[in-house]
C-alpha atoms as a PDB file:
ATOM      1  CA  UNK A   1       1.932 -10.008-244.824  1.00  0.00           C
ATOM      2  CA  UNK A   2       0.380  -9.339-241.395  1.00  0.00           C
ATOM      3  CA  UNK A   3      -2.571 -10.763-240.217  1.00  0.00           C
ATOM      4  CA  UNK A   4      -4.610  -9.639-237.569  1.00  0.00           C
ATOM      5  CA  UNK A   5      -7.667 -11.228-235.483  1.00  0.00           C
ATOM      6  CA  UNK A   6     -10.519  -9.216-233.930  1.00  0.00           C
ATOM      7  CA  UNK A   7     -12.665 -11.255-231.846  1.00  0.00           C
ATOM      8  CA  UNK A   8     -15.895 -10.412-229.677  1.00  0.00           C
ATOM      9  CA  UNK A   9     -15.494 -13.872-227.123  1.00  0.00           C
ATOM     10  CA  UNK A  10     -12.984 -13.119-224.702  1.00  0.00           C
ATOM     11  CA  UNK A  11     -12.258 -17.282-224.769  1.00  0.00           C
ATOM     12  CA  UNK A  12     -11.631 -17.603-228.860  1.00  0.00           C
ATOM     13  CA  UNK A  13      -9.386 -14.876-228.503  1.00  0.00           C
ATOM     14  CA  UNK A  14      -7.609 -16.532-225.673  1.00  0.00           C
ATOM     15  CA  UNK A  15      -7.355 -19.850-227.605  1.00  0.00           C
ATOM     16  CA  UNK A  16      -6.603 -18.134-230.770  1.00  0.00           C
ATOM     17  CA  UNK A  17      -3.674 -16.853-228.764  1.00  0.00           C
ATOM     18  CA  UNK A  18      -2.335 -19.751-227.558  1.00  0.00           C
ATOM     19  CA  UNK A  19      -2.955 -21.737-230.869  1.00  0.00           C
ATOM     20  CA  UNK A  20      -1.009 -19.033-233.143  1.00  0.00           C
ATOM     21  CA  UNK A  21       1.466 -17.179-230.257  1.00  0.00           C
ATOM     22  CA  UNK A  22       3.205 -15.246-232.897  1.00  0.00           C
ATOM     23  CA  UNK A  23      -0.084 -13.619-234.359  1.00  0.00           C
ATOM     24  CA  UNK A  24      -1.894 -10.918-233.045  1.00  0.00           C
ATOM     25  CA  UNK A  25      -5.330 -11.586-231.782  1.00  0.00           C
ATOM     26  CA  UNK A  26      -7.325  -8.375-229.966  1.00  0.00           C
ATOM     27  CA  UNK A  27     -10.605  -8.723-227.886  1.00  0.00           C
ATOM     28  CA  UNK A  28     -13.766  -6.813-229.632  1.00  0.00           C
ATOM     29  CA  UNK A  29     -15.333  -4.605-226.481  1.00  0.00           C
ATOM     30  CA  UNK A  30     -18.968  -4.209-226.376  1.00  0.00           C
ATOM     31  CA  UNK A  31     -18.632  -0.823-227.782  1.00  0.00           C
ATOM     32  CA  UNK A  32     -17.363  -2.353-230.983  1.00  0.00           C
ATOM     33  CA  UNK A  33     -15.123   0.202-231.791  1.00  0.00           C
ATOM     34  CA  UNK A  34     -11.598  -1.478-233.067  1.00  0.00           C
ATOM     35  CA  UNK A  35      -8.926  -0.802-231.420  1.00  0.00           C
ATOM     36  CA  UNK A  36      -6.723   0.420-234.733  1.00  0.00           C
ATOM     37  CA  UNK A  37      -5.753   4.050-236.249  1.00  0.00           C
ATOM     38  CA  UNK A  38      -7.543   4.851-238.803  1.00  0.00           C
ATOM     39  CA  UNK A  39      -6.440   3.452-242.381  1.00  0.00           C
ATOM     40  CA  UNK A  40      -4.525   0.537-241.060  1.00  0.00           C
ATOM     41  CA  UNK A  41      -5.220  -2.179-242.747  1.00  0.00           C
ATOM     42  CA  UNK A  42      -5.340  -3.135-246.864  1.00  0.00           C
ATOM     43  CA  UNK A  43      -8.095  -5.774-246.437  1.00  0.00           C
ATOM     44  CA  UNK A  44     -10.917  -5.712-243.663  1.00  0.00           C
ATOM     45  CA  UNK A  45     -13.279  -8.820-243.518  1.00  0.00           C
ATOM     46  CA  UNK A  46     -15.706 -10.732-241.524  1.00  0.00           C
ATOM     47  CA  UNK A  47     -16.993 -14.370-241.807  1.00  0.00           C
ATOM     48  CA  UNK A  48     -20.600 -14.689-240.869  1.00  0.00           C
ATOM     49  CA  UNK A  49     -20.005 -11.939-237.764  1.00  0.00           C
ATOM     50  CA  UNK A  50     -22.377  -9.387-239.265  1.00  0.00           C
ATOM     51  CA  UNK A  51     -25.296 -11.653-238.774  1.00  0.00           C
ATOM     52  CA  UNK A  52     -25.274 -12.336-234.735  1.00  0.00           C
ATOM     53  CA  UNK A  53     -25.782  -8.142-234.572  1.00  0.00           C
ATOM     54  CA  UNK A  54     -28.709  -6.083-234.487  1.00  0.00           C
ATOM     55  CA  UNK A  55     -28.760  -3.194-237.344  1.00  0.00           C
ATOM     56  CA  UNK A  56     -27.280  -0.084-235.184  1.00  0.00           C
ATOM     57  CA  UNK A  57     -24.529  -2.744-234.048  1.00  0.00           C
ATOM     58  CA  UNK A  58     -24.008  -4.043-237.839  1.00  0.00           C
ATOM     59  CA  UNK A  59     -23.825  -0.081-238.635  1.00  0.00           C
ATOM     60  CA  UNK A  60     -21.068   0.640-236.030  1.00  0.00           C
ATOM     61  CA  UNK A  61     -19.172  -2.352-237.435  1.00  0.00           C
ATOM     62  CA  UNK A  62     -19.582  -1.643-240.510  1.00  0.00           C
ATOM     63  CA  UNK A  63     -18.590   1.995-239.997  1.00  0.00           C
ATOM     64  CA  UNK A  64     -15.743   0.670-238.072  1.00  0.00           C
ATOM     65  CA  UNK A  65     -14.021  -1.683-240.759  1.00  0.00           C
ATOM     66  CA  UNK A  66     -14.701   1.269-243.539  1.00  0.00           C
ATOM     67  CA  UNK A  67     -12.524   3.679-240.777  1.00  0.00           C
ATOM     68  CA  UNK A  68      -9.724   0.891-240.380  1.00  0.00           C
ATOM     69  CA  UNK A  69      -9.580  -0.124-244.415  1.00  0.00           C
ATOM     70  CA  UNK A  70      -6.783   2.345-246.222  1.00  0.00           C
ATOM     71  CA  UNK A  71      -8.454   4.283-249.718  1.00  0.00           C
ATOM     72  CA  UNK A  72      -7.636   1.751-252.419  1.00  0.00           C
ATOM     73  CA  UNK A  73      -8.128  -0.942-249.731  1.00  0.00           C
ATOM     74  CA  UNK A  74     -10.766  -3.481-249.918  1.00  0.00           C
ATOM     75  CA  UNK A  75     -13.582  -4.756-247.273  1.00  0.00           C
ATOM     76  CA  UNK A  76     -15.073  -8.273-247.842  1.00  0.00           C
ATOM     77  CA  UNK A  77     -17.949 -10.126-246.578  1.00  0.00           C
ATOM     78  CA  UNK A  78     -18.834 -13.646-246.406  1.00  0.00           C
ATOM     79  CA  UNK A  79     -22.405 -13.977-244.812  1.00  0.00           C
ATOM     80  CA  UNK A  80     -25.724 -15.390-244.772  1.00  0.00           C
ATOM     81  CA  UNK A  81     -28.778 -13.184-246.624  1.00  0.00           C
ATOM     82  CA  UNK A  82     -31.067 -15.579-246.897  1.00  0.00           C
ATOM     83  CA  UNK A  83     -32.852 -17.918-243.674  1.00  0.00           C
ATOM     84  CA  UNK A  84     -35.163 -20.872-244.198  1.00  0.00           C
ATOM     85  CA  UNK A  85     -37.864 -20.351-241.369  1.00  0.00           C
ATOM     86  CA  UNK A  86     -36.469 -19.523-238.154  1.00  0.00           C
ATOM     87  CA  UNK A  87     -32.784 -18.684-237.551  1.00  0.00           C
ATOM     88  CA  UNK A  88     -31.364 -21.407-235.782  1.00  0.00           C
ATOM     89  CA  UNK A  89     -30.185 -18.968-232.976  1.00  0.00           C
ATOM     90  CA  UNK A  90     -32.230 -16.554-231.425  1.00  0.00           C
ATOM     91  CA  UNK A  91     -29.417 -13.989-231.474  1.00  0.00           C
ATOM     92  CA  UNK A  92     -29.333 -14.106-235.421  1.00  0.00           C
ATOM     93  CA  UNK A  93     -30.407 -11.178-237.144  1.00  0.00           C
ATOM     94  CA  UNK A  94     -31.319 -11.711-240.878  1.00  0.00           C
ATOM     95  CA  UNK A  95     -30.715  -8.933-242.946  1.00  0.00           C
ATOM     96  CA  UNK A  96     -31.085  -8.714-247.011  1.00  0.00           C
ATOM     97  CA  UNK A  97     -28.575  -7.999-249.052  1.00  0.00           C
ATOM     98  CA  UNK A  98     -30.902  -4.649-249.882  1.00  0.00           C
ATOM     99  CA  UNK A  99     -30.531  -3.877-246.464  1.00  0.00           C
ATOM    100  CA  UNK A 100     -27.121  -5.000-246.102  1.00  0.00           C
ATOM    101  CA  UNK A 101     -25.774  -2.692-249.272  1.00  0.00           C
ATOM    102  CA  UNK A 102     -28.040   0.390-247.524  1.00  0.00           C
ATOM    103  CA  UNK A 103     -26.136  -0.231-244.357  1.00  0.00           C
ATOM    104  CA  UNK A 104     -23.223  -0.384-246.246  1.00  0.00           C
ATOM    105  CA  UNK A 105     -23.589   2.913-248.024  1.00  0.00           C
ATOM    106  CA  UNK A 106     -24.464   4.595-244.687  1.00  0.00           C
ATOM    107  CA  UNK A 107     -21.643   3.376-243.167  1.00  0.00           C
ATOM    108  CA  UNK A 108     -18.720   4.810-245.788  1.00  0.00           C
ATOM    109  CA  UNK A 109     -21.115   7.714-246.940  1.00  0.00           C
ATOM    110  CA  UNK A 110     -21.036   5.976-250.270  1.00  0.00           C
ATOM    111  CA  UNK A 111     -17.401   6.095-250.642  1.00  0.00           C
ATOM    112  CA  UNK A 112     -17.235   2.876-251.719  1.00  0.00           C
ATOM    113  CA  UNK A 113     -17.120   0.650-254.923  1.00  0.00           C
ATOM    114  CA  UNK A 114     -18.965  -2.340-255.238  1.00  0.00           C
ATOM    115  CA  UNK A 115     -16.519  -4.912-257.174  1.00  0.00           C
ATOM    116  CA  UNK A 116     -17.958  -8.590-256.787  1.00  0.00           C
ATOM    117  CA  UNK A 117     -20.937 -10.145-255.578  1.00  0.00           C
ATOM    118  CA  UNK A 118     -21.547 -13.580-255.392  1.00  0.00           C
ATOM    119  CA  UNK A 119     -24.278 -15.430-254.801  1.00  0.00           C
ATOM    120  CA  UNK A 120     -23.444 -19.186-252.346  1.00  0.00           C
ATOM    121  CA  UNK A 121     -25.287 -22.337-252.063  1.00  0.00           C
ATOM    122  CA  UNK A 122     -23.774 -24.645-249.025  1.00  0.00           C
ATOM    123  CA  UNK A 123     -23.359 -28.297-249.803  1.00  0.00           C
ATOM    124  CA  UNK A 124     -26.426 -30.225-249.305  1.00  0.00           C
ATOM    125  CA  UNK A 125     -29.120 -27.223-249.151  1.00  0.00           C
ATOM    126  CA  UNK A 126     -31.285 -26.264-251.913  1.00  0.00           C
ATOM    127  CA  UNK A 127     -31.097 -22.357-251.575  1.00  0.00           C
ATOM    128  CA  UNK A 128     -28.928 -19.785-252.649  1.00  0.00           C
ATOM    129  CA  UNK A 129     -28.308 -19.029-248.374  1.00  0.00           C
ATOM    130  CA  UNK A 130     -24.939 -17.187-248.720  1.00  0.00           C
ATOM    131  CA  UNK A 131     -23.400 -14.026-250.262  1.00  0.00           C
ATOM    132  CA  UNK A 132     -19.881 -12.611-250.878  1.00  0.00           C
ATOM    133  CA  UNK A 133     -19.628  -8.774-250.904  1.00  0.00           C
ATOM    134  CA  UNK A 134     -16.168  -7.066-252.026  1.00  0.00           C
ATOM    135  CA  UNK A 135     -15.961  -3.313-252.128  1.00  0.00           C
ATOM    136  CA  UNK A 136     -13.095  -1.215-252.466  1.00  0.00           C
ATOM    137  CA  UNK A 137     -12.766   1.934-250.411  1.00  0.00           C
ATOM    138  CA  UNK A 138     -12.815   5.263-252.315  1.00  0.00           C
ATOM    139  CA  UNK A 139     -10.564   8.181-251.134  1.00  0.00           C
ATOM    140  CA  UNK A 140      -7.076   9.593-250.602  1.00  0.00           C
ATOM    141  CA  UNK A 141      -4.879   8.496-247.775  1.00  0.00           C
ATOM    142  CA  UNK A 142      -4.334  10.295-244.413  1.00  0.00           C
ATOM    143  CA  UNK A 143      -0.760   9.104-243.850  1.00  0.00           C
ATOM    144  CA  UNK A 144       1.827   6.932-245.982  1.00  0.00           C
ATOM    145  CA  UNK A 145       1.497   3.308-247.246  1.00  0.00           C
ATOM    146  CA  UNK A 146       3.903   1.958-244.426  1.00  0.00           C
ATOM    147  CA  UNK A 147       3.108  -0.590-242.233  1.00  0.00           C
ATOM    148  CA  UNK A 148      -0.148  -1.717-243.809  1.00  0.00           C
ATOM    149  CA  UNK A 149      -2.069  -5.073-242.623  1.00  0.00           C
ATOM    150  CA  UNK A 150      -4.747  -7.308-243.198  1.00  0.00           C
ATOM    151  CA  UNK A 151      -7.356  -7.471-240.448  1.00  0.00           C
ATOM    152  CA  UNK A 152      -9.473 -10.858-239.493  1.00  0.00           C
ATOM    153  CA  UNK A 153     -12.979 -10.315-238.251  1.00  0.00           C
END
């Protein structure tokens, strides 16, 4: 298996390289359009990413790991639906999960299955805070099953 990191800060990507020099870590431009062909990878996913975005920016990301994710393939989220006053950054944009699913089928034109949601309560807080999303990408590939990878975001 090949793993591959996608990072927006120039400096994690930099450390990231020279923590792991045989893995592939690529810099996330402010356009946030990935630098892969399309179909690329069997499993697209981001940690907590989706939240430090705006909507039309969490749209374009979301389009973009949808683009990147091979039919059959999978995309997974880990991230935080729910906030308890105010974030504790102001670049944090709360979204639902409501919102987060309508982005979602915007995104991949609804060409996608939902297959596990999960609802995630950190240690030592009282709320249900987190969520995990997995869908599986709908569709008929462009080009052979060759060469597939996973892709970090």
């Amino acid at each position: 298996t090949r793993f591959v990191g996608l990072e927006i800060d120039e400096d994690t990507v930099r450390t990231a390289r020279a923590n792991f020099p045989d893995r592939r870590f690529d810099h996330l431009g402010s356009d946030l359009l990935f630098p892969y062909d399309d179909e690329s990878f069997d499993l697209v996913f981001s940690v907590t990413f989706m939240r430090h975005n705006p909507a039309p920016a969490k749209r374009t990301l979301l389009s973009e790991m949808w683009r990147v994710a091979r039919p059959g393939g999978r995309l997974l989220f880990l991230e935080n639906f729910v906030f308890t006053g105010q974030p504790e950054k102001p670049a944090i944009y709360p979204t639902s999960v409501t919102e987060f699913v309508n982005l979602i089928l915007d995104a991949t034109v609804g060409q996608v299955v939902l297959e596990h949601v999960e609802s995630l309560r950190y240690p030592h807080e009282d709320l249900f805070t987190g969520g995990l999303i997995s869908l599986l990408r709908l569709g008929i590939p462009k080009r052979s099953n060759a060469g597939r990878q996973v892709a970090q975001h």
